[in-house]
N, C-alpha and C. Protein backbone atom coordinates (compact mmCIF):
# COMPACT_ATOMS: atom_id res chain seq x y z
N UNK A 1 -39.21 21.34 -93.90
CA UNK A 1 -38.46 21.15 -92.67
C UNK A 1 -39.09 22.03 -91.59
N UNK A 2 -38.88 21.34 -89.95
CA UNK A 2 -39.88 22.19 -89.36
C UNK A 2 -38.84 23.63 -89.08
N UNK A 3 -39.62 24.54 -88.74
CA UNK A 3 -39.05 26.12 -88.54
C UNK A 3 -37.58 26.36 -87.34
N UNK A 4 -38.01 25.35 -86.70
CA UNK A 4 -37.53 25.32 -85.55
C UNK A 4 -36.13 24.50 -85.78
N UNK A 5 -36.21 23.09 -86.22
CA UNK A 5 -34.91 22.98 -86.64
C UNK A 5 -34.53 23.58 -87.73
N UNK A 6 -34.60 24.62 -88.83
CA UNK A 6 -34.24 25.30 -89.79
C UNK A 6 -33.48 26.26 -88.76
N UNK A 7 -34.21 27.17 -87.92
CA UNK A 7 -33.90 28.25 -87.68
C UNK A 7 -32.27 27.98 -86.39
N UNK A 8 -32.28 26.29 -86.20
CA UNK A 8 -31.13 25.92 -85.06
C UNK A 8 -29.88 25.58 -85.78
N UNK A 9 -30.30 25.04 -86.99
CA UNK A 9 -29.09 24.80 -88.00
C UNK A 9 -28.57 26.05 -88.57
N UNK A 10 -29.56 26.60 -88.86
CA UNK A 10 -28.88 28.31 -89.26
C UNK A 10 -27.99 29.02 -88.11
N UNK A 11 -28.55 28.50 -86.98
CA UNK A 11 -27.71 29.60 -85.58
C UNK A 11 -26.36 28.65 -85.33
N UNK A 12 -26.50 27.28 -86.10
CA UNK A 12 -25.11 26.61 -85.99
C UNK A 12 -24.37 26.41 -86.85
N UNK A 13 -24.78 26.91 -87.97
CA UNK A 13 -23.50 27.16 -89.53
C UNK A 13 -22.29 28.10 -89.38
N UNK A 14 -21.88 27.23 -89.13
CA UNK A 14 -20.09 28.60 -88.97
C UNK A 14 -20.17 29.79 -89.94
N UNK A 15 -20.50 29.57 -91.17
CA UNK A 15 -20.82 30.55 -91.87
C UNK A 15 -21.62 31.84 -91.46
N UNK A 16 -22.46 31.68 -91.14
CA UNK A 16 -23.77 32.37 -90.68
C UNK A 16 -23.11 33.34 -89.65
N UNK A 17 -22.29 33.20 -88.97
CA UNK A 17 -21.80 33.69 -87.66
C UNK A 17 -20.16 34.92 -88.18
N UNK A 18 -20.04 34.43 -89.53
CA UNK A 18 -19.24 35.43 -89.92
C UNK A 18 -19.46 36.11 -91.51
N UNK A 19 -20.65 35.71 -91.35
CA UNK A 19 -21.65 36.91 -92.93
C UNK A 19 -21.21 36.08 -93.94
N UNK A 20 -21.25 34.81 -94.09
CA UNK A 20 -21.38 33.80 -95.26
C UNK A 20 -22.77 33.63 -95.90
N UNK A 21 -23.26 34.04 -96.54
CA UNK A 21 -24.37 33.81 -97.61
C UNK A 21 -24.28 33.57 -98.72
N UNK A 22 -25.27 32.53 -99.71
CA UNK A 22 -25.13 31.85 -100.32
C UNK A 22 -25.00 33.23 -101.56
N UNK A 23 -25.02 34.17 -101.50
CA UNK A 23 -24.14 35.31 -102.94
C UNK A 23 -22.59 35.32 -102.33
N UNK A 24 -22.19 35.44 -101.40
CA UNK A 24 -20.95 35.48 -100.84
C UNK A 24 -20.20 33.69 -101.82
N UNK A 25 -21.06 32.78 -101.37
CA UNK A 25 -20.47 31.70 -102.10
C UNK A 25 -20.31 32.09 -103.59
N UNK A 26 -21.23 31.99 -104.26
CA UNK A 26 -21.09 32.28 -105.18
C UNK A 26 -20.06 33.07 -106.20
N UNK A 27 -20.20 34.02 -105.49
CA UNK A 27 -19.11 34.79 -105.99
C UNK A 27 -17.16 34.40 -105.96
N UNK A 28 -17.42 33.64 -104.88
CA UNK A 28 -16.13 33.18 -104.55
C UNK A 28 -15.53 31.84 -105.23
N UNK A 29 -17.18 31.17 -105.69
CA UNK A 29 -17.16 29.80 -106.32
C UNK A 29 -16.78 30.32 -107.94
N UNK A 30 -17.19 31.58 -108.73
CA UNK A 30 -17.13 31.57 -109.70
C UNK A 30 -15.85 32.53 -110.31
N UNK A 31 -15.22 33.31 -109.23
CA UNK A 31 -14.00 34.10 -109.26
C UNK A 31 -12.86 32.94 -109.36
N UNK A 32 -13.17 32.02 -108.32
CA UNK A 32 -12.08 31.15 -108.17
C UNK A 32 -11.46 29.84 -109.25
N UNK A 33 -12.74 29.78 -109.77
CA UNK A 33 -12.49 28.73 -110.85
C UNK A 33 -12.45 29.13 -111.97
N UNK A 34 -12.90 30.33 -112.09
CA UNK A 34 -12.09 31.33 -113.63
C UNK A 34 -10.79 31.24 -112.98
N UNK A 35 -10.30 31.58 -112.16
CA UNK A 35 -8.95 31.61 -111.88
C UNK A 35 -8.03 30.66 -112.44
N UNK A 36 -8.64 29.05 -111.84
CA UNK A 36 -8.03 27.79 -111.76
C UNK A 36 -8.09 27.64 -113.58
N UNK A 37 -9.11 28.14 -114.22
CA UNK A 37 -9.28 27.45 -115.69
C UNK A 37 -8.01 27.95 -116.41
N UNK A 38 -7.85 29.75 -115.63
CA UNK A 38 -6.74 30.07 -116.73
C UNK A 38 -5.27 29.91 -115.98
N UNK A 39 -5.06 29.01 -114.75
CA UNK A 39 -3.89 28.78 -114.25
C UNK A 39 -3.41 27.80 -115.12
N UNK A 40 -1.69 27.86 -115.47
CA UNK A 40 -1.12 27.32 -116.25
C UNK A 40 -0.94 25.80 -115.51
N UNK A 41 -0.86 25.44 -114.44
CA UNK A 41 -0.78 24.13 -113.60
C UNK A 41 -1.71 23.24 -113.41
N UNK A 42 -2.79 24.13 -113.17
CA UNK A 42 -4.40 23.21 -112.66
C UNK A 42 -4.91 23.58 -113.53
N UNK A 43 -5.20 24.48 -114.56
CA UNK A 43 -5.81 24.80 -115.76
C UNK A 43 -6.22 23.09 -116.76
N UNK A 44 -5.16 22.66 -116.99
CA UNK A 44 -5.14 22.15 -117.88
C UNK A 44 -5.89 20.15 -117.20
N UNK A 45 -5.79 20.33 -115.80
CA UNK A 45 -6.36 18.99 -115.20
C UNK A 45 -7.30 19.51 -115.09
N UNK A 46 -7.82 20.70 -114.84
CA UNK A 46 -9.85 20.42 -114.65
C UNK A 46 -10.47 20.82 -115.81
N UNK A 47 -9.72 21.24 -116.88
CA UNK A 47 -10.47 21.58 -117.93
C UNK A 47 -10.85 19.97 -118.77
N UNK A 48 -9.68 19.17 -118.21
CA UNK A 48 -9.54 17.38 -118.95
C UNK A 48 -11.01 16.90 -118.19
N UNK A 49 -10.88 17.53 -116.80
CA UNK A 49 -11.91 16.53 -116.46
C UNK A 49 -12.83 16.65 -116.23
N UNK A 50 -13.36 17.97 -116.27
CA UNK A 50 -14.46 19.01 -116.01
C UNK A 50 -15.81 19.14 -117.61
N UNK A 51 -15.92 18.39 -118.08
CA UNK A 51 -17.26 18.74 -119.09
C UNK A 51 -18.37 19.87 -119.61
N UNK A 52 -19.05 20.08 -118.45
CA UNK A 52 -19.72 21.06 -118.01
C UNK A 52 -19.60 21.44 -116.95
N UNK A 53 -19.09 23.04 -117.03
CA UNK A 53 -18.63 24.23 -116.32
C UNK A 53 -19.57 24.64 -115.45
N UNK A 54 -20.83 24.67 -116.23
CA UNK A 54 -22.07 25.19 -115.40
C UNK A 54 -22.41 24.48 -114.41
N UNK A 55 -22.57 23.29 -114.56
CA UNK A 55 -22.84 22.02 -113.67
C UNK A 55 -22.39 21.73 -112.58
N UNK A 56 -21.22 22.09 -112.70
CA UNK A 56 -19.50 21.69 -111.98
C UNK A 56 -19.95 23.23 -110.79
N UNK A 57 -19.69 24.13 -111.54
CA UNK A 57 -19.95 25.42 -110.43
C UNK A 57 -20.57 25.39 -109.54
N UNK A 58 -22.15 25.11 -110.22
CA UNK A 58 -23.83 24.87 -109.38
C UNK A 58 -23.51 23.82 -108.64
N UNK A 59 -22.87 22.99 -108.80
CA UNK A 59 -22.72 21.71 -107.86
C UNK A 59 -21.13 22.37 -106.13
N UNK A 60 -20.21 22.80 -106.59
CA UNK A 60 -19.83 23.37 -106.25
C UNK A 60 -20.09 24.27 -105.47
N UNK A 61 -21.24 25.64 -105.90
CA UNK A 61 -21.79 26.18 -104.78
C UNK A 61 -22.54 25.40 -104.21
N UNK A 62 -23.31 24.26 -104.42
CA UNK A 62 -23.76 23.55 -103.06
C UNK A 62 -22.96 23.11 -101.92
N UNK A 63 -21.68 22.34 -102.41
CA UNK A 63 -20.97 21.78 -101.42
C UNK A 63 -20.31 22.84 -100.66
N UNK A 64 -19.94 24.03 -100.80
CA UNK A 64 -19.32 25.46 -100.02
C UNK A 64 -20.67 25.81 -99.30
N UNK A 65 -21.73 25.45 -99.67
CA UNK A 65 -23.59 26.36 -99.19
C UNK A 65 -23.52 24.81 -97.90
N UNK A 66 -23.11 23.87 -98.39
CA UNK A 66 -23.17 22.83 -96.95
C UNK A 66 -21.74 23.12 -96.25
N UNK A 67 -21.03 22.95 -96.54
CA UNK A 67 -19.75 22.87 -95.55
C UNK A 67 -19.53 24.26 -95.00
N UNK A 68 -20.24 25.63 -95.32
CA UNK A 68 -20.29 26.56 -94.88
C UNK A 68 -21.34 27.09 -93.86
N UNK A 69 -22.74 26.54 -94.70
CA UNK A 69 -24.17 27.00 -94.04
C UNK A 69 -24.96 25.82 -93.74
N UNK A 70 -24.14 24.82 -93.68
CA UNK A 70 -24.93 23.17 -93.65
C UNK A 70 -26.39 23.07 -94.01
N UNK A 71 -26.25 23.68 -95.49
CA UNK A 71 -27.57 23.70 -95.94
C UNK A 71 -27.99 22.11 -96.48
N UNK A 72 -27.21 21.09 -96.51
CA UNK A 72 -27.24 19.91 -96.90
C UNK A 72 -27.19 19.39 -98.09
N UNK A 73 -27.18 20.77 -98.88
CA UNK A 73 -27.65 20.69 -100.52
C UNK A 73 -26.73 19.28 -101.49
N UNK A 74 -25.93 19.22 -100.78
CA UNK A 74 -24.37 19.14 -101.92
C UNK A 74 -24.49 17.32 -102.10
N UNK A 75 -24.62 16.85 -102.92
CA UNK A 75 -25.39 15.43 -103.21
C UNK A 75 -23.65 14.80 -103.91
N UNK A 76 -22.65 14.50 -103.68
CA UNK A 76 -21.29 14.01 -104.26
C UNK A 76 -20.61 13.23 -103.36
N UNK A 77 -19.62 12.71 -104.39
CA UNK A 77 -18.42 12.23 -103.78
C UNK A 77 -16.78 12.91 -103.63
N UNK A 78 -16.66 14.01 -103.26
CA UNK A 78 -15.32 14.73 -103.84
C UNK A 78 -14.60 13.75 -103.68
N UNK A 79 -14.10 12.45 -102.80
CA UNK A 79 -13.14 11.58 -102.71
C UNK A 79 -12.90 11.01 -104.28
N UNK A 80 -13.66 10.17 -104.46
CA UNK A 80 -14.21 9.70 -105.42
C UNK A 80 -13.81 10.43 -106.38
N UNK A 81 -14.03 11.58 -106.90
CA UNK A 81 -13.47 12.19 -108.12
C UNK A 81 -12.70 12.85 -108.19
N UNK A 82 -11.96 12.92 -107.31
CA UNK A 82 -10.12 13.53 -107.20
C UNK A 82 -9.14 12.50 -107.17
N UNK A 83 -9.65 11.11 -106.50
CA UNK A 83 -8.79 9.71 -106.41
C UNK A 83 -8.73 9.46 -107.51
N UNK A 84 -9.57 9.86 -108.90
CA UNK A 84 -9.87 9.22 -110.04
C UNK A 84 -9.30 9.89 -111.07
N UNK A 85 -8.47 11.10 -110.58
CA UNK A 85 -7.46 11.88 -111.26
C UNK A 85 -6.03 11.50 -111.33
N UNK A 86 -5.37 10.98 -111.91
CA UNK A 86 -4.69 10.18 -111.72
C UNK A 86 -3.22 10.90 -111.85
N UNK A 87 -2.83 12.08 -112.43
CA UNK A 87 -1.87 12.99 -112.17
C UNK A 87 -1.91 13.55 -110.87
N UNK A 88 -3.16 13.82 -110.73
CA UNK A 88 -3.00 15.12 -109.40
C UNK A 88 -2.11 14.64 -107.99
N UNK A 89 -1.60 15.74 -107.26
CA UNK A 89 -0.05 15.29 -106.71
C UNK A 89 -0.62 16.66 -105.58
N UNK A 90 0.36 16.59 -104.61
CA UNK A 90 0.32 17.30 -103.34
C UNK A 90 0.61 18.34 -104.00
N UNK A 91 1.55 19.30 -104.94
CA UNK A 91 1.97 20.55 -105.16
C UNK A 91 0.34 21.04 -105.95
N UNK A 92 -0.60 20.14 -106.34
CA UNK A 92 -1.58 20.51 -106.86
C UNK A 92 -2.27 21.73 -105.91
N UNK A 93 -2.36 20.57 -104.80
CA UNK A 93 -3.34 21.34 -103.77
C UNK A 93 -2.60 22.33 -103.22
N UNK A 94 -1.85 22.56 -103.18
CA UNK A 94 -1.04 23.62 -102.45
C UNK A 94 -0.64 24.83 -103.51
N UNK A 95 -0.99 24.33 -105.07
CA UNK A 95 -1.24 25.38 -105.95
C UNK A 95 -2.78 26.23 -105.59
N UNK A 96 -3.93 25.24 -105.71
CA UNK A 96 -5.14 25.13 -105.31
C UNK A 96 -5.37 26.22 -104.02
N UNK A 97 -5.16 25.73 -103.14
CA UNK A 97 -5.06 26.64 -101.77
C UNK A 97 -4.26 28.09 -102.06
N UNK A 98 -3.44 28.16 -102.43
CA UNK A 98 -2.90 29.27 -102.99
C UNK A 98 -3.96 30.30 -103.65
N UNK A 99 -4.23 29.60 -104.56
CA UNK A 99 -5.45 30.55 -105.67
C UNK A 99 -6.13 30.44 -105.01
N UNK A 100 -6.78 29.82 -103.79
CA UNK A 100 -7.85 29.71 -103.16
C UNK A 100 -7.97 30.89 -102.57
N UNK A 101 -6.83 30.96 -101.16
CA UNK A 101 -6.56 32.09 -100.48
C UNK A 101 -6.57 33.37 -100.83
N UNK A 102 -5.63 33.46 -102.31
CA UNK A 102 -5.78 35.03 -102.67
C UNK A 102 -7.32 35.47 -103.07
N UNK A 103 -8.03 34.48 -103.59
CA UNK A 103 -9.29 34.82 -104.14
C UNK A 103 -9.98 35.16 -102.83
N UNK A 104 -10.00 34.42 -102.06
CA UNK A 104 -11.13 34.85 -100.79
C UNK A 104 -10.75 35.82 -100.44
N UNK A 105 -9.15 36.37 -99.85
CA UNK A 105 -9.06 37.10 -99.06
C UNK A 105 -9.45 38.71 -100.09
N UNK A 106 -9.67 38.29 -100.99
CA UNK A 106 -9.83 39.88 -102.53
C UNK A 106 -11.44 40.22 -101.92
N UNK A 107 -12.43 38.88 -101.86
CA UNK A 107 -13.23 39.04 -102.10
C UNK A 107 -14.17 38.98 -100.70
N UNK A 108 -13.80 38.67 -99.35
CA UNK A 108 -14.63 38.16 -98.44
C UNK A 108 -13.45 39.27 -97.43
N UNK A 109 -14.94 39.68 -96.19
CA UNK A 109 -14.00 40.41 -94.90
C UNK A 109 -13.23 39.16 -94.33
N UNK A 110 -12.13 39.90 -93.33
CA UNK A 110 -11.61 38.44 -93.04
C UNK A 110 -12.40 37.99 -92.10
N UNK A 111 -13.27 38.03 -91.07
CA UNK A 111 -14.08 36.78 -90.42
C UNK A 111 -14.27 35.44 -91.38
N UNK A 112 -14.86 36.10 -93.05
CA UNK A 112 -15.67 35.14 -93.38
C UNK A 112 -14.15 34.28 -94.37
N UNK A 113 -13.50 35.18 -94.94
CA UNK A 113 -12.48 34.41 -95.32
C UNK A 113 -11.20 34.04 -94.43
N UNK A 114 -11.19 34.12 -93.14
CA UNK A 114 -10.79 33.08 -92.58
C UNK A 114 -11.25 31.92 -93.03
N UNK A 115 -12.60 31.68 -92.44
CA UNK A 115 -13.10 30.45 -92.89
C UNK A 115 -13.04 29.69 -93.56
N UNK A 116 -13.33 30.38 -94.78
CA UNK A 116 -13.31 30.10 -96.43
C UNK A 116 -11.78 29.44 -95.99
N UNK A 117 -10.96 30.24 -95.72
CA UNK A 117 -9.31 29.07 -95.80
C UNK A 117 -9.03 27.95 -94.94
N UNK A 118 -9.77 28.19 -93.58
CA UNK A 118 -9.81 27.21 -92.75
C UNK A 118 -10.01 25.56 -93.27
N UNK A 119 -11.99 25.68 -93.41
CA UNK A 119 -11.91 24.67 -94.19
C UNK A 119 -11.76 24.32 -95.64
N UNK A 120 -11.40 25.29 -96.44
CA UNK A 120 -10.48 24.62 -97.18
C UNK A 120 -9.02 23.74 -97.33
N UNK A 121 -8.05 24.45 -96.20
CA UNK A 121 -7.15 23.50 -95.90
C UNK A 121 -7.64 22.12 -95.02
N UNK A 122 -8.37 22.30 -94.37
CA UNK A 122 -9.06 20.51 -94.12
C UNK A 122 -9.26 20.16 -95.01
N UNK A 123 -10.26 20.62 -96.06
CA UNK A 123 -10.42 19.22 -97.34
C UNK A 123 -9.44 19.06 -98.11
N UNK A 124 -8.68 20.14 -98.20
CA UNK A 124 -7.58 19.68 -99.00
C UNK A 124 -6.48 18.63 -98.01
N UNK A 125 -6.20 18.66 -97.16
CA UNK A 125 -5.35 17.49 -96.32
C UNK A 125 -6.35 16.10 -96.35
N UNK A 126 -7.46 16.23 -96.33
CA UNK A 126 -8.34 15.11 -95.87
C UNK A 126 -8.29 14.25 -97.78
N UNK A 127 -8.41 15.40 -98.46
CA UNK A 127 -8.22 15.07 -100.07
C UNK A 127 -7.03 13.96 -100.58
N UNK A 128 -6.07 15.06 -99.91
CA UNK A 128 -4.71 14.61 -99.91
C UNK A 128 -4.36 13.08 -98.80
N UNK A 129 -5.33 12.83 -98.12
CA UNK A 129 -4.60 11.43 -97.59
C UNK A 129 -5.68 10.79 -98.21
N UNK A 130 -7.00 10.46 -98.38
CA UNK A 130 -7.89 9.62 -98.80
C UNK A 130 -7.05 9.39 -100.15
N UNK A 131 -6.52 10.08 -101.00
CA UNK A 131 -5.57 9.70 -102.57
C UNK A 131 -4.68 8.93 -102.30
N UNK A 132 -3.17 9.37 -100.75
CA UNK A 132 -2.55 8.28 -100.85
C UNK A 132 -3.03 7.09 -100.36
N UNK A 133 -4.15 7.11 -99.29
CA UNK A 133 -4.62 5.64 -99.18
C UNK A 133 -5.32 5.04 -100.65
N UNK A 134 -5.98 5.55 -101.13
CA UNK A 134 -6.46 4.76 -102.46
C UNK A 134 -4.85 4.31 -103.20
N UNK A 135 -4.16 5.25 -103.55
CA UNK A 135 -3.14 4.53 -104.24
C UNK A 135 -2.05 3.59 -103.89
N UNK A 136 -2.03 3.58 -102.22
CA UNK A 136 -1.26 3.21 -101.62
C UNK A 136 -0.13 3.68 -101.79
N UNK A 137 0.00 5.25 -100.92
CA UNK A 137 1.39 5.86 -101.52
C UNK A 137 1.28 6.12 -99.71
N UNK A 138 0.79 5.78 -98.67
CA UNK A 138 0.75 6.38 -97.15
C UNK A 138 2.59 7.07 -96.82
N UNK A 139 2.62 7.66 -96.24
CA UNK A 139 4.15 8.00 -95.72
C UNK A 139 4.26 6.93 -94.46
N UNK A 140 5.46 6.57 -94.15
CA UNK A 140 5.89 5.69 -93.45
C UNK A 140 5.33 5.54 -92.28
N UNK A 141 5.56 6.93 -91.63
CA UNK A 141 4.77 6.71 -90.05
C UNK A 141 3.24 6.51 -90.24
N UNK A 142 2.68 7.01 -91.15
CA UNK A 142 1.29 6.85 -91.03
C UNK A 142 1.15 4.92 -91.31
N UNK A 143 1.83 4.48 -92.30
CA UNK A 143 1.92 3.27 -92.14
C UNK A 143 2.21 2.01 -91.18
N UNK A 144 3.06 2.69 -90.65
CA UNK A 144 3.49 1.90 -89.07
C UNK A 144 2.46 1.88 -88.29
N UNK A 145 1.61 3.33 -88.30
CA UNK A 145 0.65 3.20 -87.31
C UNK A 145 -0.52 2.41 -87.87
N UNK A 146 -0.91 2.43 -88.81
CA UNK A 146 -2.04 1.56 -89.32
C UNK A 146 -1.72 0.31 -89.09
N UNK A 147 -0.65 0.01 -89.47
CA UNK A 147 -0.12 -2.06 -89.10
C UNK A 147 -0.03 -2.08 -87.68
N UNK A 148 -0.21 -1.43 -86.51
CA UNK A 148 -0.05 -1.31 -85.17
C UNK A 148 -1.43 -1.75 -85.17
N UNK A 149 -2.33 -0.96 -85.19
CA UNK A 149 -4.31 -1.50 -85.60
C UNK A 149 -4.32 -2.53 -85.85
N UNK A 150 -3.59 -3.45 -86.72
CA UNK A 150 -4.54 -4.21 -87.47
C UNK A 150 -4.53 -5.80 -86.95
């Protein structure tokens, strides 16, 4: 990649601007999901659906190394494999965010774990409606407004 756009994407990663580096991910990627493995709620759905741990992590710190440092790395579908969970429910994510929050804020100054919670509560809302549109569970007003579109 040339130097020049490397060095413009780096001066525009939200991360970058509040001391996010890819050991900062890391650490936060692998505190947090020891967490989730031995939570009694979400423990038991990602351990069903999760195979390899190692894989899952490394893949993981890519998608936090893009949505943090838009390093581009992160090659998935998170829609796609949370829609395909077929228990998971809104108190999930709001368990999720929970363990999320305490973990960052243990482990990151707050500039950078702001962040870290920021966009995490976007993907988790964005998570959370792409599921009820796949299942067709929308809440009412959001429904009204879509048949207004169509």
């Amino acid at each position: 990649m040339n130097s020049n756009i490397e060095a413009r994407r780096r001066a525009l990663a939200p991360g970058t601007a509040v001391g996010v580096d890819e050991a900062m991910i890391g650490e936060v990627v692998r505190a947090f999901y020891g967490r989730v493995r031995r939570d009694g709620v979400l423990g038991p759905i990602f351990e069903a659906a999760i195979d390899d741990w190692d894989a899952h992590l490394s893949k993981l710190c890519d998608f936090w190394s893009s949505v943090l440092l838009m390093t581009g790395r992160f090659k998935g579908s998170p829609m796609q494999a949370h829609a395909a969970l077929p228990d998971i429910r809104k108190n999930h994510f709001a368990r999720w965010l929970h363990l999320f929050e305490t973990t960052v804020r243990e482990l990151c100054p707050a500039p950078a774990a702001d962040l870290f919670c920021a966009r995490a509560e976007m993907i988790a809302q964005s998570l959370q409606l792409g599921i009820a549109v796949n299942r067709n569970e929308l809440p009412p007003a959001i429904e009204r407004a879509a048949s207004r579109r169509r």
